[in-house]
Protein backbone atom coordinates (compact mmCIF):
# COMPACT_ATOMS: atom_id res chain seq x y z
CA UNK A 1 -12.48 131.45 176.80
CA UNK A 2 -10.10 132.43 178.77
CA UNK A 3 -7.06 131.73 175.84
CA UNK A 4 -9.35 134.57 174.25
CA UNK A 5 -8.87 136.96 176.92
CA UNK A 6 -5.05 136.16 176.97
CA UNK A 7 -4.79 137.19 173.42
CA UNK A 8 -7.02 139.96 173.64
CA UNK A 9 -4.64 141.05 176.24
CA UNK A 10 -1.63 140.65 174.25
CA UNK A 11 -3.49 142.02 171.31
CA UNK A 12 -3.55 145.70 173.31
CA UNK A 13 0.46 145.64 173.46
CA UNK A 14 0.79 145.79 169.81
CA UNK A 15 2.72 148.87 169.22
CA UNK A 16 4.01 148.81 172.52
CA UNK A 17 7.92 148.98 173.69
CA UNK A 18 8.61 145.74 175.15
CA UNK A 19 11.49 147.64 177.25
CA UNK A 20 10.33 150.36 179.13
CA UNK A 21 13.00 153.24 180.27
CA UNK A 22 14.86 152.71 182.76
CA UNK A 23 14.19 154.55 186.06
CA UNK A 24 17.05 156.55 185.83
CA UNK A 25 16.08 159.39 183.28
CA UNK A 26 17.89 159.81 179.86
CA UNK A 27 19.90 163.26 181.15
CA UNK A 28 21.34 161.68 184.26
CA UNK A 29 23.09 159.17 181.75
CA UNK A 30 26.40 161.00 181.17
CA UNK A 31 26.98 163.67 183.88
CA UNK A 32 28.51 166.96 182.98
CA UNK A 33 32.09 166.89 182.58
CA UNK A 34 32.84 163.39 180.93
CA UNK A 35 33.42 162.29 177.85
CA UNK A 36 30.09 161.85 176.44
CA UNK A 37 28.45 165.47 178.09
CA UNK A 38 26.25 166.97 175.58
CA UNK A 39 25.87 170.64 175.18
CA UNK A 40 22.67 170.90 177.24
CA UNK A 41 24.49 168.82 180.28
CA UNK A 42 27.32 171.29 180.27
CA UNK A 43 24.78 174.07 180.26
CA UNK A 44 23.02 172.62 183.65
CA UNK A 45 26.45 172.30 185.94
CA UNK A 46 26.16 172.67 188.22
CA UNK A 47 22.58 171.78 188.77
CA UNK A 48 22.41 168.60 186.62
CA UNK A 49 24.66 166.29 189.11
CA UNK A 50 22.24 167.29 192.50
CA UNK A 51 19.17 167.00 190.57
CA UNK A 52 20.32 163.68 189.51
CA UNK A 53 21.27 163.11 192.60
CA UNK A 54 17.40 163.88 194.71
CA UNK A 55 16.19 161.48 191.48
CA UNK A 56 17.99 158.72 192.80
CA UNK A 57 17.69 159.49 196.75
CA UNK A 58 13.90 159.78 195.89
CA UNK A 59 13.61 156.21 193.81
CA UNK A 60 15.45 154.34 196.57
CA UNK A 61 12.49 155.00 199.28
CA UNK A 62 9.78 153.95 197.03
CA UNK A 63 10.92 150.45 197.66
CA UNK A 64 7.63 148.29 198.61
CA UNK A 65 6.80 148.74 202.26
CA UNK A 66 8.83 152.17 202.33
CA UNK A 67 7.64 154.68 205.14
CA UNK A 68 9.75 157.12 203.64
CA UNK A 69 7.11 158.11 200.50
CA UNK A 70 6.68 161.89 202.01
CA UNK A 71 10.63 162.72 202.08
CA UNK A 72 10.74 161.12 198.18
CA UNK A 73 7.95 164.03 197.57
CA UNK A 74 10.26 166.57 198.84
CA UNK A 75 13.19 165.08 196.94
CA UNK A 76 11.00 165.11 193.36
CA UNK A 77 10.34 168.77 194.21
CA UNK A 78 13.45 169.36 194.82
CA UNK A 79 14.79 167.85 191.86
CA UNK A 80 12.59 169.73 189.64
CA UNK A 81 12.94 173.07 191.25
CA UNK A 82 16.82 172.34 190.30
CA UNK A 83 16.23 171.42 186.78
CA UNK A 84 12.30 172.07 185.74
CA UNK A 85 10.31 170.63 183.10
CA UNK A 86 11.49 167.05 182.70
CA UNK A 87 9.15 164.34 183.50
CA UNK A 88 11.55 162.25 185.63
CA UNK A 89 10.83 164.01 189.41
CA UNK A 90 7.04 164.07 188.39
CA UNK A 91 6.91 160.36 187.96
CA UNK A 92 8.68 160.10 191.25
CA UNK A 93 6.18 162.08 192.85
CA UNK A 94 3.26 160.83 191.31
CA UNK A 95 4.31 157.59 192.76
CA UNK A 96 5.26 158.66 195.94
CA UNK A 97 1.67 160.35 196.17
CA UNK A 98 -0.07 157.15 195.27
CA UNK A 99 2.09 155.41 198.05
CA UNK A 100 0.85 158.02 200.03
CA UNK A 101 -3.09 157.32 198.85
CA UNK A 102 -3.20 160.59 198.06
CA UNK A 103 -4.56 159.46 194.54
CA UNK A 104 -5.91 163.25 192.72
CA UNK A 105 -2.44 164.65 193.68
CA UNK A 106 -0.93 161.69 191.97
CA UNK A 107 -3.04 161.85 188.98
CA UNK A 108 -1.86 165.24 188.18
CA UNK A 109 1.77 164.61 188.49
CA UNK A 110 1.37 161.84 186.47
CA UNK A 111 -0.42 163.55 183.99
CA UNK A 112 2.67 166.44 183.65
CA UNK A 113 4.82 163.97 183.20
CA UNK A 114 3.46 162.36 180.33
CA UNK A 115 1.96 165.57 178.97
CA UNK A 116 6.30 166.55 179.01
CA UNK A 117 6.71 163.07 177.58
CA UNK A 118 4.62 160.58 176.23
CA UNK A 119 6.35 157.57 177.35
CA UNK A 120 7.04 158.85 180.59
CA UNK A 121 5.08 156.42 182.55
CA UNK A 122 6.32 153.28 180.19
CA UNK A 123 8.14 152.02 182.94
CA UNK A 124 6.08 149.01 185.35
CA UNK A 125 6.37 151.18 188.46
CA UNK A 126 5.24 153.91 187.01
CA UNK A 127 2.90 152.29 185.26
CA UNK A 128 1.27 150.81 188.10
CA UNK A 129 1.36 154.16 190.41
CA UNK A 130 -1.16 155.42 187.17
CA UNK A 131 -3.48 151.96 186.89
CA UNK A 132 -3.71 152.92 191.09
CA UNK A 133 -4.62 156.27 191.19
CA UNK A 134 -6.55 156.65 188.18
CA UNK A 135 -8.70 153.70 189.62
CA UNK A 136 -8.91 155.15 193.29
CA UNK A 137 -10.24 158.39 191.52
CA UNK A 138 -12.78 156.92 189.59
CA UNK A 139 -11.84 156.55 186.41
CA UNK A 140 -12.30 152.77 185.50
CA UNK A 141 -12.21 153.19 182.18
CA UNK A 142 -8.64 154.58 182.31
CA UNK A 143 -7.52 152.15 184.90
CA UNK A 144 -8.52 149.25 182.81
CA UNK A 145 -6.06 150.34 179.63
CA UNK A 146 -3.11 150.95 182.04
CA UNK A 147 -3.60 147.75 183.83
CA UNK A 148 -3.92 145.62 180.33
CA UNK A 149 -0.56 147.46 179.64
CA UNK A 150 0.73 146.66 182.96
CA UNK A 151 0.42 142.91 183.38
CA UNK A 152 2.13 141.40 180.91
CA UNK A 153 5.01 143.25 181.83
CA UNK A 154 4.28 142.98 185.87
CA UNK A 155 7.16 140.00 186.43
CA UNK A 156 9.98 142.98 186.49
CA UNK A 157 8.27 144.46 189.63
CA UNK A 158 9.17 143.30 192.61
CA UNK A 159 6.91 140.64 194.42
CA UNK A 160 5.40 142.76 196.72
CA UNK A 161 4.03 145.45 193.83
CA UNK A 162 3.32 142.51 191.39
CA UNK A 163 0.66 141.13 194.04
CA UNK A 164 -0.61 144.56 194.30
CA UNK A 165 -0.94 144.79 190.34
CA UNK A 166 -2.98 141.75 189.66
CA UNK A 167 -5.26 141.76 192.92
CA UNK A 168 -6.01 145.84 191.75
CA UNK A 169 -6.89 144.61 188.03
CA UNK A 170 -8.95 141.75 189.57
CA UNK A 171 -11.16 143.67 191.53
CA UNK A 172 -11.62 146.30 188.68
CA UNK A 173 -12.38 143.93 186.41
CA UNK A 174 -14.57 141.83 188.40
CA UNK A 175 -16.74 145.41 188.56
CA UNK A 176 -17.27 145.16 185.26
CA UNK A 177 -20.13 142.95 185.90
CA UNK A 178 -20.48 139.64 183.98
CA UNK A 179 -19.07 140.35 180.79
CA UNK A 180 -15.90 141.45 182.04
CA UNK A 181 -15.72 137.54 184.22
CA UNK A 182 -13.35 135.70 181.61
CA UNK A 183 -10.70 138.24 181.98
CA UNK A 184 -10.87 138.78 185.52
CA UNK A 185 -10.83 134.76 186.23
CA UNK A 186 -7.84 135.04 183.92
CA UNK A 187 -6.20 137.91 185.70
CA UNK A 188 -6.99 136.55 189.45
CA UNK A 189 -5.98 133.07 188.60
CA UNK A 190 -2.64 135.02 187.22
CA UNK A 191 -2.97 136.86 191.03
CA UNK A 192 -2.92 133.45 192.80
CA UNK A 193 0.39 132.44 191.18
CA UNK A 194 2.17 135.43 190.98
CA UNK A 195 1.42 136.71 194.56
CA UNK A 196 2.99 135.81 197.81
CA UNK A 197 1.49 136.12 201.75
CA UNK A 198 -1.87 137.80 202.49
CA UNK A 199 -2.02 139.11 198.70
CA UNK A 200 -2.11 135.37 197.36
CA UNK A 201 -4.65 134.53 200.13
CA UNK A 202 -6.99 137.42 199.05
CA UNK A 203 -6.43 136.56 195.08
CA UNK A 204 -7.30 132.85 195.80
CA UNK A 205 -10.60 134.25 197.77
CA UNK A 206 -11.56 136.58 195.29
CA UNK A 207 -10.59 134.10 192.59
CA UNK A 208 -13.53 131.95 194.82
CA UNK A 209 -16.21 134.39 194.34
CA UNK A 210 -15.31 135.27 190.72
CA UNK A 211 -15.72 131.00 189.67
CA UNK A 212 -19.07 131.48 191.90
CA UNK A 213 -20.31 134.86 190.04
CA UNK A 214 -19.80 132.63 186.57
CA UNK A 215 -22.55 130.78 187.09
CA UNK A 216 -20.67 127.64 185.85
CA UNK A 217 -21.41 124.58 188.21
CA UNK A 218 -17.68 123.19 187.93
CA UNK A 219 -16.94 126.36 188.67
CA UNK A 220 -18.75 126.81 191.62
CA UNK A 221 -17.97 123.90 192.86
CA UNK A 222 -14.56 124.70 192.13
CA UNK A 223 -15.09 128.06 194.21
CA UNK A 224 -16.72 126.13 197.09
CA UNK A 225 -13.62 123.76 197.56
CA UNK A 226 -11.54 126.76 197.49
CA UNK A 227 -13.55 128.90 200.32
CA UNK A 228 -13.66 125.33 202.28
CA UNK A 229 -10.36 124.88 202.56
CA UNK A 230 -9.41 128.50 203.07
CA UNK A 231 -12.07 128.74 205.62
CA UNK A 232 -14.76 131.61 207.75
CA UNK A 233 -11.02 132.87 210.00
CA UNK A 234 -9.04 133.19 206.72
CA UNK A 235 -11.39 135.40 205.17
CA UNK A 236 -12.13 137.55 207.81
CA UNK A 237 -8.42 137.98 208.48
CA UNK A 238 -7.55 138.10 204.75
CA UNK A 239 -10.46 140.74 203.85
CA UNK A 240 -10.48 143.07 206.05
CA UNK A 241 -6.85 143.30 206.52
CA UNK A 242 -5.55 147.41 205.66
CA UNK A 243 -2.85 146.21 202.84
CA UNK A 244 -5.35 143.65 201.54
CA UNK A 245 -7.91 146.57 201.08
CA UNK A 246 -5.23 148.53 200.04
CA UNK A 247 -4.50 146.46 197.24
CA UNK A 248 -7.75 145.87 196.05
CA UNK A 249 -8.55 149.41 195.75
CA UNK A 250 -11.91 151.46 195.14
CA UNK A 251 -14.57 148.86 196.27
CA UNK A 252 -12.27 146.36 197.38
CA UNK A 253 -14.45 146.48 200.78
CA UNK A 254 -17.67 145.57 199.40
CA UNK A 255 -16.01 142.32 197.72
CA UNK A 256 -14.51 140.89 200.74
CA UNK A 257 -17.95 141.14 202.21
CA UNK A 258 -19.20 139.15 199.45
CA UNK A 259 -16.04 136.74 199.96
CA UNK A 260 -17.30 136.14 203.40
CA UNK A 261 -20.86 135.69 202.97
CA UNK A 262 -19.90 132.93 200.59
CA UNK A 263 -17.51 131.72 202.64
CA UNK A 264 -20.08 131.57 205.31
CA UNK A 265 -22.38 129.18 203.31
CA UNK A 266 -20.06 126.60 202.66
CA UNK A 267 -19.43 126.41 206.27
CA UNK A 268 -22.83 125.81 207.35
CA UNK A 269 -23.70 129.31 208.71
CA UNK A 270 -27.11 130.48 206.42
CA UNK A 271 -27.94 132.80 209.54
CA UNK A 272 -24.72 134.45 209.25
CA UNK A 273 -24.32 134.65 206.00
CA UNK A 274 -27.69 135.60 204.89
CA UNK A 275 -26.41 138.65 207.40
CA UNK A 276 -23.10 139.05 205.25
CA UNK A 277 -24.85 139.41 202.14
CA UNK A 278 -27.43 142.44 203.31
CA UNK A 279 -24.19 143.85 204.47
CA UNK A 280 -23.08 143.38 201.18
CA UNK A 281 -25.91 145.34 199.63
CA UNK A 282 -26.22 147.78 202.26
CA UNK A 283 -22.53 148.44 201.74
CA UNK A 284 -22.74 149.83 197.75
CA UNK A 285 -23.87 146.13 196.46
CA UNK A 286 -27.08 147.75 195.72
CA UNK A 287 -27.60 148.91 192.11
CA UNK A 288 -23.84 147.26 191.14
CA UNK A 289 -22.96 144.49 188.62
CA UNK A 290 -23.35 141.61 191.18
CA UNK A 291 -26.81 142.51 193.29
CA UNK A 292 -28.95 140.38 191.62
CA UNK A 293 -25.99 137.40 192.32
CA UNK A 294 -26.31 138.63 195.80
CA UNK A 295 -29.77 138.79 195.62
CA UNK A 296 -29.93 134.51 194.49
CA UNK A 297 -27.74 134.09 197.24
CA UNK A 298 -30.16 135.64 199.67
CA UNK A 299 -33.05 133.30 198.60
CA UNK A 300 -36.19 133.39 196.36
CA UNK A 301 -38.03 135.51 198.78
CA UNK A 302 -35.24 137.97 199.37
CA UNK A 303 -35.24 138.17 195.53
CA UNK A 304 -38.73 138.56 195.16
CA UNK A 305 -39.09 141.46 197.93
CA UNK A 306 -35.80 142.96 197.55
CA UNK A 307 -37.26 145.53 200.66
CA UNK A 308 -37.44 143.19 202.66
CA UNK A 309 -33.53 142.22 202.92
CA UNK A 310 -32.69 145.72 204.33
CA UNK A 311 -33.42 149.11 203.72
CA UNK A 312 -30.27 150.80 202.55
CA UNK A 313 -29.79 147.48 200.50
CA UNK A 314 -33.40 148.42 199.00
CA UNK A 315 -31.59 151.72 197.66
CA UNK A 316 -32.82 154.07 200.60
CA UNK A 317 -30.56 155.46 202.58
């Protein structure tokens, strides 16, 4: 099944440039004044050489871990105050923005720059800044065609944002209830091996509950191992850390509660994880793709009087 997903995956590239643009934009290729300045460059001196200049100022602090996203804002504007209506500094600053988390402000810069451009956000980094914030705003639909353009291009990012990529798909696929689980198994198992630190920790947990949600016994047994041998402190620490949650975007919460209940089970703990799971539910599990799998996890009488596991879980507020 999941060779299927693979080439369903590659099947959505057809078409597709294999090399993205560059992040330095096509006009900031030949300056004015050399050999090779066209008539337009000439006609930009001398504006051309700083707005080239804030491009490149503002892509070198949107390295991973940067706390210098808000001064790469100012740079984009900058840049397209000095030469207006390219797509370059609003690709910057859509992915500054979405740095930032401020995902609706991204969105729209993103969209100018591909509405000036329709290949403008061909590029991984770019790319990914759009799977983010189109995801964070609620558009899942969207966020699931930029991600299955991202990821099989998502080895020229750098570690850091690569871990970010795949754990982001993962979870947004995983909400696509069961019929979406052979593509996100692919995509988190992908996550485990192409992650590094607390991002490969959280794609081998939610890898865990994804094997458990497939109802497969290997598989859950397979998931079980897993959540043993990561153990109860792991996935506390792991799930509820800020860049995890981060990474795992727009319901990224309610999963690692549903990673701990389960880890809570294999370690012996029904009390505590019978707790985990209402939490769960009373946390947005309600009404999703994966209550009634939270539900069997409760027990038969917890999914015969769903009321009776908690009230907000129940779908009252």
């Amino acid at each position: 099944m999941l060779a299927v997903v693979a080439l369903a995956l590659l099947a959505d590239l057809v078409g597709v440039a294999h090399h993205a643009p560059g992040a330095r934009p096509a006009e900031c290729g030949v300056l004015p004044g050399g050999p090779g300045a066209n008539v337009w460059e000439r006609a930009k001196v001398p504006q051309l050489r700083p707005y080239c200049d804030h491009l490149a100022s503002a892509a070198a602090k949107l390295t991973p871990g940067s706390r210098m996203n808000a001064d790469a804002v100012r740079l984009a504007d900058e840049a397209e105050a000095l030469v207006p209506g390219r797509p370059a500094a609003m690709v910057l600053k859509g992915r500054a923005l979405c740095q930032l988390a401020r995902y609706a402000e991204a969105v729209k810069a993103l969209q100018v720059a591909r509405e000036r451009d329709p290949r403008a956000l061909d590029d991984p980094a770019a790319l990914l800044a759009w799977s983010r914030a189109l995801a964070f705003t609620g558009d899942r639909a969207g966020a699931r065609a930029a991600y299955r353009l991202l990821l099989p291009r998502a080895e020229v990012l750098p570690l850091a944002d690569r871990g970010v990529a795949y754990v982001g798909a993962g979870v947004l696929a995983m909400s696509g209830g069961p019929d979406a689980l052979g593509e996100t198994i692919a995509i988190l198992r992908q996550a485990r091996s192409d992650s590094q630190d607390l991002l490969r920790s959280a794609a081998t947990l939610l890898l865990a509950l994804a094997l458990d949600r497939s109802g497969d016994a290997a598989e859950a047994a397979e998931a079980a191992s897993v959540l043993a041998e990561e153990g109860v402190r792991e996935a506390t620490t792991v799930m509820t850390d800020p860049r995890v949650l981060q990474a795992m975007g727009r319901g990224g919460e309610g999963e690692g509660k549903a990673v701990l209940a389960l880890a809570l089970e294999v370690d012996g703990k029904p009390k505590e994880a019978r707790a985990a799971w209402e939490a769960y539910l009373a946390r947005g599990g309600a009404g999703g793709a994966w209550e009634a799998h939270a539900r069997a996890h409760l027990g038969a009488r917890a999914a015969a009087h769903p009321a009776a596991v908690h009230p907000a879980a129940a779908g009252h507020p």
